[in-house]
Protein backbone atom coordinates (compact mmCIF):
# COMPACT_ATOMS: atom_id res chain seq x y z
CA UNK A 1 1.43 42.02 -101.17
CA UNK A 2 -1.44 40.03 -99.52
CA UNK A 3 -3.84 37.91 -101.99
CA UNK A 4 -5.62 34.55 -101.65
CA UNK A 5 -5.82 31.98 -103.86
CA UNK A 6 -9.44 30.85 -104.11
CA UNK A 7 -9.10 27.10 -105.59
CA UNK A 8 -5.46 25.25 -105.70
CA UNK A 9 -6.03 24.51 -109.26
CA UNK A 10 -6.06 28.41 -110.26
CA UNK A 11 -2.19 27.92 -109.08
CA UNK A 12 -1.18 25.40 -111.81
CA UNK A 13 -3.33 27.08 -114.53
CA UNK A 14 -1.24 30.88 -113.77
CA UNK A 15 1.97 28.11 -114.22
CA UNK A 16 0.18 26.68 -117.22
CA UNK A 17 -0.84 30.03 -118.85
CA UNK A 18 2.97 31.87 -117.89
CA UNK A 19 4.91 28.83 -119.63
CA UNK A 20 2.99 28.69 -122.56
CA UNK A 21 2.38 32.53 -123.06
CA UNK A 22 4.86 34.47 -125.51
CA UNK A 23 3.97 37.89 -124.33
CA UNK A 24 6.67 38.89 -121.76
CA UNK A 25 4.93 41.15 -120.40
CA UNK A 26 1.99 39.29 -119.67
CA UNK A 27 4.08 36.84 -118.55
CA UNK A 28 5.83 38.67 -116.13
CA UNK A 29 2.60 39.32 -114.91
CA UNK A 30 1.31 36.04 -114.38
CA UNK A 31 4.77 35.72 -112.51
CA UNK A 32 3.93 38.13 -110.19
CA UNK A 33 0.43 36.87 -109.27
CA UNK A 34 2.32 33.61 -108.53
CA UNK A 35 4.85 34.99 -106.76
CA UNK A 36 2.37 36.80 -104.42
CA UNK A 37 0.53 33.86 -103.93
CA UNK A 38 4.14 32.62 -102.40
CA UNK A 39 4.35 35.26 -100.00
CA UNK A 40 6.78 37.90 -101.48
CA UNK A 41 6.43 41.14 -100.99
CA UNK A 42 6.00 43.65 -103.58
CA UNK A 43 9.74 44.98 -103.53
CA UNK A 44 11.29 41.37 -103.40
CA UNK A 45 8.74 40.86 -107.15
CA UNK A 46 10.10 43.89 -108.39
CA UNK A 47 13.69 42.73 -107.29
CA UNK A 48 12.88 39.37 -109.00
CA UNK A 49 11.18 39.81 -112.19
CA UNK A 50 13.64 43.00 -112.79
CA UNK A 51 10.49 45.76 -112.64
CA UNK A 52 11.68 49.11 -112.49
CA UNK A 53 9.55 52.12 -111.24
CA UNK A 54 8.61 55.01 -113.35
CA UNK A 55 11.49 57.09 -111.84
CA UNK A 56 14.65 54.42 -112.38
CA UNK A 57 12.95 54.27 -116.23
CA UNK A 58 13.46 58.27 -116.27
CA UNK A 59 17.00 57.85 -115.17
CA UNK A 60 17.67 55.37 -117.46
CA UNK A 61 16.28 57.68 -120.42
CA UNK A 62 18.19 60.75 -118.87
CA UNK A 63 21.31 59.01 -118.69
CA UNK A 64 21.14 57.06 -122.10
CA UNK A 65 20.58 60.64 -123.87
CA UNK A 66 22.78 62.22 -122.35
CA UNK A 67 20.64 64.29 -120.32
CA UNK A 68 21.33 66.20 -116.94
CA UNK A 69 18.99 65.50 -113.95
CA UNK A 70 17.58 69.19 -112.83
């Protein structure tokens, strides 16, 4: 994932805003950003923040009910 920071202090306010937010989600999200702004690729953020993609989520539901995969 390729995106540009426009002005260094946008960095320490996305550290700012993801320590002081409650939200998980949002931030995981603010995670992200700063993790592309790293370098990382979008796998390696999904590796890191634990982001699963709509079809392990389906597995996880088919398996945890007992379902069988067709």
């Amino acid at each position: 994932m390729q995106i540009v920071c426009r002005n260094a202090e946008d960095v320490e306010t996305l550290k700012l805003r993801a320590s002081k937010e409650i939200n998980a989600k949002q931030r995981d999200r603010y995670r992200a950003v700063k993790l592309a702004l790293d370098g990382h690729s979008t796998q390696e953020i999904m590796r890191m923040l634990g982001i699963c993609t709509v079809e392990d989520y389906v597995q996880l539901v088919i398996r945890g009910c007992g379902m069988l995969k067709v």
